[in-house]
PDB file of N, CA and C in Angstrom:
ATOM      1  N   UNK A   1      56.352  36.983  62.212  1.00  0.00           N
ATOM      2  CA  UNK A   1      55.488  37.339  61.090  1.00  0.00           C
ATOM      3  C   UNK A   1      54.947  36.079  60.392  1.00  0.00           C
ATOM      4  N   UNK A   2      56.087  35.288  60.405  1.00  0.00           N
ATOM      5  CA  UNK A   2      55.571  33.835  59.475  1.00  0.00           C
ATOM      6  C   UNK A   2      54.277  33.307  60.694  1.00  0.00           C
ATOM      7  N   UNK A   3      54.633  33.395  61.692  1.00  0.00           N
ATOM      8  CA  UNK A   3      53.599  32.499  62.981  1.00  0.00           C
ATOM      9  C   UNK A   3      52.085  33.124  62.770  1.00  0.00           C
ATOM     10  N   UNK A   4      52.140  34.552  62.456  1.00  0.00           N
ATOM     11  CA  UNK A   4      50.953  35.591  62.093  1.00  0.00           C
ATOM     12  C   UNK A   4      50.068  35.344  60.603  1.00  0.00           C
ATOM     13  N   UNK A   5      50.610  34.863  59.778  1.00  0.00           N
ATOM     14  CA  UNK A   5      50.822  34.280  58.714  1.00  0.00           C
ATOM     15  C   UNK A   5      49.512  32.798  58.350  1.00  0.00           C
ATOM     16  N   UNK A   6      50.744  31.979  59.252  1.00  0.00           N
ATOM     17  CA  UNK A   6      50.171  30.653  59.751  1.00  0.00           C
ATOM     18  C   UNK A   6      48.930  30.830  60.104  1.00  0.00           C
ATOM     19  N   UNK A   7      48.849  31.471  61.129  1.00  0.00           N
ATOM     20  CA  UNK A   7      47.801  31.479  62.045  1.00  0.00           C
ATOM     21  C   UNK A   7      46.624  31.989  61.266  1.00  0.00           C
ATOM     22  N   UNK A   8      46.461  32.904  60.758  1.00  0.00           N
ATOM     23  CA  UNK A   8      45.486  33.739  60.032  1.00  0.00           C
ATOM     24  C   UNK A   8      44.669  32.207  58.570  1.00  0.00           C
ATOM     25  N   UNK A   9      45.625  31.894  57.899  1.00  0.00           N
ATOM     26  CA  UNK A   9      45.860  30.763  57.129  1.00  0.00           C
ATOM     27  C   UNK A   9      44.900  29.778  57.861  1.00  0.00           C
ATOM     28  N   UNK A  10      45.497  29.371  59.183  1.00  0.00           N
ATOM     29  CA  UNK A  10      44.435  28.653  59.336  1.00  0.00           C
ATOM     30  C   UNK A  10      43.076  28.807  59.765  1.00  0.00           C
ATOM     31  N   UNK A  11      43.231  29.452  60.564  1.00  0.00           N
ATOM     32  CA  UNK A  11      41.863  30.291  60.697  1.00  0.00           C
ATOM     33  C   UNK A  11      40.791  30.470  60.131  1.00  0.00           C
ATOM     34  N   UNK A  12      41.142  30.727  58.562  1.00  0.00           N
ATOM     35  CA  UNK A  12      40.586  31.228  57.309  1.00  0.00           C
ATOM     36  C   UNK A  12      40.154  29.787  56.956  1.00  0.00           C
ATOM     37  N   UNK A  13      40.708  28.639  57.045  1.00  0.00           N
ATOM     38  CA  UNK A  13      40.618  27.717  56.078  1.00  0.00           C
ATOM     39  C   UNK A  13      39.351  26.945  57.722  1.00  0.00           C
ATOM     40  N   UNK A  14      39.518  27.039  58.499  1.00  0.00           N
ATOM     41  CA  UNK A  14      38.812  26.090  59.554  1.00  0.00           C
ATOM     42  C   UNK A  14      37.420  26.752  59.411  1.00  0.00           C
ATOM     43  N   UNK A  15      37.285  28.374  59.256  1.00  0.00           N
ATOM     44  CA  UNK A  15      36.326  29.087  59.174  1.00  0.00           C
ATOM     45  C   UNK A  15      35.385  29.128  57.556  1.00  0.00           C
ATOM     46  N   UNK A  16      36.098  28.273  56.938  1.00  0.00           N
ATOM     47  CA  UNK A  16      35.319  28.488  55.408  1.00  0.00           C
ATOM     48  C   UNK A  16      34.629  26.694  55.384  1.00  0.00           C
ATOM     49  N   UNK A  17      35.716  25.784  56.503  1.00  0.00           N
ATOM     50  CA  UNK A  17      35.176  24.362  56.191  1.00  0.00           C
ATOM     51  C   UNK A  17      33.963  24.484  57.157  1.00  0.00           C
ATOM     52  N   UNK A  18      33.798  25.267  58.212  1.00  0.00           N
ATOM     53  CA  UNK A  18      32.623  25.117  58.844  1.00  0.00           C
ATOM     54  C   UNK A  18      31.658  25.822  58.015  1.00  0.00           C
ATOM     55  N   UNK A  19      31.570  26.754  57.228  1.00  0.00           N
ATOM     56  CA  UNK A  19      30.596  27.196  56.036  1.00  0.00           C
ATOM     57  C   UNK A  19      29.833  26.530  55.175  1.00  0.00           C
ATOM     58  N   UNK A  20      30.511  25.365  54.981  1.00  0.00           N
ATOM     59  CA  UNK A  20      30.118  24.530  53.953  1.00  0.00           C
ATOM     60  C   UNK A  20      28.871  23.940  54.622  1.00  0.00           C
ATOM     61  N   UNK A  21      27.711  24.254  54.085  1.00  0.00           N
ATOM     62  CA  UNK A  21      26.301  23.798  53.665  1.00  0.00           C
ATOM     63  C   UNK A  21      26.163  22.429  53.479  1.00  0.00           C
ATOM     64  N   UNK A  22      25.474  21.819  54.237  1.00  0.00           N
ATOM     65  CA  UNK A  22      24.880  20.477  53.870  1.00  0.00           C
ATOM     66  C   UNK A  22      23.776  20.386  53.193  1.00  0.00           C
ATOM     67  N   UNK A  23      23.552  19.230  52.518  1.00  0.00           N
ATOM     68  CA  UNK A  23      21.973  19.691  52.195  1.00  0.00           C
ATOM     69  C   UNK A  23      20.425  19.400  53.578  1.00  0.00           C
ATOM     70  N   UNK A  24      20.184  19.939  52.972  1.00  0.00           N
ATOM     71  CA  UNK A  24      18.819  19.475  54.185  1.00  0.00           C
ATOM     72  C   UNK A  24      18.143  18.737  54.394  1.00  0.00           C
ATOM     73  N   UNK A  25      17.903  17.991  55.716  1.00  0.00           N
ATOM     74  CA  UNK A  25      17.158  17.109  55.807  1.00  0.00           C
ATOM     75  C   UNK A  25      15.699  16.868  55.930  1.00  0.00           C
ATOM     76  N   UNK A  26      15.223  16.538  55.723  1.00  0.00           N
ATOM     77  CA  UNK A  26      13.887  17.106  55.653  1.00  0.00           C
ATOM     78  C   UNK A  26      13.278  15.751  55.665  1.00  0.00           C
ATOM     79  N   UNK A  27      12.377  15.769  56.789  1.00  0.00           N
ATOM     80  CA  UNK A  27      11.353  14.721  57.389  1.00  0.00           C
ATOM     81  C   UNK A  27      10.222  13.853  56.649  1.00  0.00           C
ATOM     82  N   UNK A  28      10.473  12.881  56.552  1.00  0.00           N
ATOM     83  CA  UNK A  28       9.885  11.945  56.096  1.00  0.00           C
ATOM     84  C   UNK A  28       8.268  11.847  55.781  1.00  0.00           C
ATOM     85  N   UNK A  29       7.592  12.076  54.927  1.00  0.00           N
ATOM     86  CA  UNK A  29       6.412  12.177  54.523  1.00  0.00           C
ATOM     87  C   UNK A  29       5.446  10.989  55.445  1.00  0.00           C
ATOM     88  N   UNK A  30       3.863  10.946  56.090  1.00  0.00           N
ATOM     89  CA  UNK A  30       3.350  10.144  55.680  1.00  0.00           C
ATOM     90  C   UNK A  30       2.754   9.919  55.089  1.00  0.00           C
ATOM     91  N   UNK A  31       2.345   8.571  54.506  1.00  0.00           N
ATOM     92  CA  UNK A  31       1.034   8.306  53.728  1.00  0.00           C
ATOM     93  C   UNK A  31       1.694   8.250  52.261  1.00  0.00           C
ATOM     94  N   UNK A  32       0.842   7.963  51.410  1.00  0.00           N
ATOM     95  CA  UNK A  32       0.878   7.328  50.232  1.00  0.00           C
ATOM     96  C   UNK A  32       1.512   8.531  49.658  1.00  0.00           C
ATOM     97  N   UNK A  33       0.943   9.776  50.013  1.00  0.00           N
ATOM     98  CA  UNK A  33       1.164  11.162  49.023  1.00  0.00           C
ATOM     99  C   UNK A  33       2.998  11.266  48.714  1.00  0.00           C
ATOM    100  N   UNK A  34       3.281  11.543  47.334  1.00  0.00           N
ATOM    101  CA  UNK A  34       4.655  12.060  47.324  1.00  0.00           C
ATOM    102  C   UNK A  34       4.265  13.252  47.014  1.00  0.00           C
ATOM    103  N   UNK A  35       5.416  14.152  47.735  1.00  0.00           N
ATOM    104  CA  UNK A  35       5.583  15.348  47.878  1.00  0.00           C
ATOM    105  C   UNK A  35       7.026  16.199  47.461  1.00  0.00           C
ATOM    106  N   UNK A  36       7.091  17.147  46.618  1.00  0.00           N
ATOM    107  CA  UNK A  36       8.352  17.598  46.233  1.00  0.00           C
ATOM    108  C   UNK A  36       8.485  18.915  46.616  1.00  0.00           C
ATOM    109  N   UNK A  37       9.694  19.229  46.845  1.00  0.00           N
ATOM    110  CA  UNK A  37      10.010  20.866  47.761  1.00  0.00           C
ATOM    111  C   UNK A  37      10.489  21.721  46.075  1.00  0.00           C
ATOM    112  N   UNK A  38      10.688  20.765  45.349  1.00  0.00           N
ATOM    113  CA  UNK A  38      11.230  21.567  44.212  1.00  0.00           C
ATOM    114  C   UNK A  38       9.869  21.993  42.887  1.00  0.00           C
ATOM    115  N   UNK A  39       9.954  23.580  43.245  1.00  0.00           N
ATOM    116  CA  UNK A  39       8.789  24.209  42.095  1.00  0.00           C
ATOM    117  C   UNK A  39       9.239  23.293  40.346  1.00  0.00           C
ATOM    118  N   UNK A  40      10.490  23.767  40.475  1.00  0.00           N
ATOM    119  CA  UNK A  40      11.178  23.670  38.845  1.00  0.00           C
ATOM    120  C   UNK A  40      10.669  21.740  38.278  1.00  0.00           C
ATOM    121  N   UNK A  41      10.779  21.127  39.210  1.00  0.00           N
ATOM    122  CA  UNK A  41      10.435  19.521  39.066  1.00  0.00           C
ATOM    123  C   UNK A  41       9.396  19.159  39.244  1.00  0.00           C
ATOM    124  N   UNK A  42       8.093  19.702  40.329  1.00  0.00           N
ATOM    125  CA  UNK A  42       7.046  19.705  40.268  1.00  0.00           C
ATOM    126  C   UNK A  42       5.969  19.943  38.881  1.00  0.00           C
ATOM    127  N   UNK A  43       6.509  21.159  38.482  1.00  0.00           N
ATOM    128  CA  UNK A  43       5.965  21.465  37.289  1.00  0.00           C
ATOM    129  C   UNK A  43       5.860  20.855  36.089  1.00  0.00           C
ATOM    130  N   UNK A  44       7.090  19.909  35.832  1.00  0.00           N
ATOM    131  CA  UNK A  44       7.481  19.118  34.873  1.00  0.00           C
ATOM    132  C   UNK A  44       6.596  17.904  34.775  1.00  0.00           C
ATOM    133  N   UNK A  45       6.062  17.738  36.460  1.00  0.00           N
ATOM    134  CA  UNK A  45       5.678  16.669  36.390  1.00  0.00           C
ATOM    135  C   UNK A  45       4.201  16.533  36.891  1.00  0.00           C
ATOM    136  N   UNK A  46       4.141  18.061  36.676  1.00  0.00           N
ATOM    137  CA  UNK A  46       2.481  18.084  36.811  1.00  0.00           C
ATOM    138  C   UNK A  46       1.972  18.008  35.268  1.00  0.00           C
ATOM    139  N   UNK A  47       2.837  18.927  34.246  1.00  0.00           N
ATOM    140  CA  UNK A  47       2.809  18.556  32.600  1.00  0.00           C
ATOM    141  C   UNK A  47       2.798  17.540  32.343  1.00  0.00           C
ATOM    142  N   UNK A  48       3.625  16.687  32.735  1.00  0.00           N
ATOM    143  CA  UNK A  48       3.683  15.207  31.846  1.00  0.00           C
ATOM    144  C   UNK A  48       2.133  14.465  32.382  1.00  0.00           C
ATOM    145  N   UNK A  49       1.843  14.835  33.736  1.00  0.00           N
ATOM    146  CA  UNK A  49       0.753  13.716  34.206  1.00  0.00           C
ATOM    147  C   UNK A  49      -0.324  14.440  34.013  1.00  0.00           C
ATOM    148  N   UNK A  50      -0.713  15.371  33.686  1.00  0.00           N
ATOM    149  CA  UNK A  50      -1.501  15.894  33.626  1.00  0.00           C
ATOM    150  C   UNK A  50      -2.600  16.343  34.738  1.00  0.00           C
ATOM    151  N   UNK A  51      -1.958  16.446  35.472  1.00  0.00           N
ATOM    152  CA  UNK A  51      -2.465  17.016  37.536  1.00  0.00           C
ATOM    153  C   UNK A  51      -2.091  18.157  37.985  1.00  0.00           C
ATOM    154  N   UNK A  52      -2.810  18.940  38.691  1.00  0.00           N
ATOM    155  CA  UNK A  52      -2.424  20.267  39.085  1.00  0.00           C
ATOM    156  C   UNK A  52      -1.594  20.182  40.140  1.00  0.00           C
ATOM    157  N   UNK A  53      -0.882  21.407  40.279  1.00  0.00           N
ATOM    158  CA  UNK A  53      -0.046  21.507  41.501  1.00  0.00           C
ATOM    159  C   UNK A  53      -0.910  21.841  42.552  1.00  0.00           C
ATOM    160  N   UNK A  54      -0.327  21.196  43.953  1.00  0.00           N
ATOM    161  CA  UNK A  54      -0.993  21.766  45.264  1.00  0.00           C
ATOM    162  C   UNK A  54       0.391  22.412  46.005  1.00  0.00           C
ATOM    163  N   UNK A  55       0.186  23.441  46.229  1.00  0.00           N
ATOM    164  CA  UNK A  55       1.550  24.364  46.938  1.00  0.00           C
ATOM    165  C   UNK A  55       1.081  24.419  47.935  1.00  0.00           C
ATOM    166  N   UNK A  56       1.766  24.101  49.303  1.00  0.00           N
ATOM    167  CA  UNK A  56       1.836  24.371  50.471  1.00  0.00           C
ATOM    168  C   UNK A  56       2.639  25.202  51.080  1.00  0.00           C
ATOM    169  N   UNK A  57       2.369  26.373  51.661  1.00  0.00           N
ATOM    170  CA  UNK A  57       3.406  27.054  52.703  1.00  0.00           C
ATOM    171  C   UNK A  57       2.758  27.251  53.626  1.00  0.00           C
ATOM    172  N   UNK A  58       4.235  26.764  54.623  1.00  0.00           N
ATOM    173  CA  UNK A  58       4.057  26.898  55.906  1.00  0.00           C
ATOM    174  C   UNK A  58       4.822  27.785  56.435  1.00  0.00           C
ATOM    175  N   UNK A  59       4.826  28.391  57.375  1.00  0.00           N
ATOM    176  CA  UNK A  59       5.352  29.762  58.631  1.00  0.00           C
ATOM    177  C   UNK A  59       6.386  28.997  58.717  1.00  0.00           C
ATOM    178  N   UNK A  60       7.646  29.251  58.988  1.00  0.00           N
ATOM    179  CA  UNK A  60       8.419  28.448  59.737  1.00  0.00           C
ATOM    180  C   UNK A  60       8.926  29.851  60.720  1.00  0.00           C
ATOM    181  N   UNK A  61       8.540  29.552  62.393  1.00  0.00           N
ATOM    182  CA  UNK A  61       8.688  30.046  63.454  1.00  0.00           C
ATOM    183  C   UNK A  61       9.727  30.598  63.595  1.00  0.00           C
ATOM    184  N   UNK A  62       9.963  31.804  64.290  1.00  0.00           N
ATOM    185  CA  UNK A  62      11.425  32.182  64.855  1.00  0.00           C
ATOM    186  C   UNK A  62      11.824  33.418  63.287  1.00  0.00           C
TER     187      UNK A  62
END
């Protein structure tokens, strides 16, 4: 029972460390343009500079 125990225990714990989320990597811009994936920071900093946002979406396949 203790071996059933164990086992489950670890299981649980190998199966929650492979869960863990990295953040994403995300490919290197070219050209002069900076570009931000974040709405909430974009915005802030379309206010302060006084420039409109350009939103891009793309399909992502699959």
């Amino acid at each position: 029972m203790r071996l059933l125990i164990l086992c489950t225990t670890l299981l649980s714990s190998l199966a929650l460390i492979g869960c863990h989320a990295s953040p994403p990597s995300y490919p290197e811009e070219l050209g002069p343009a900076k570009f931000h994936r974040d709405l909430t920071q974009a915005t802030q900093l379309s206010k302060q500079s006084n420039k409109p946002i350009f939103a891009l979406f793309q399909e992502v396949p699959g």
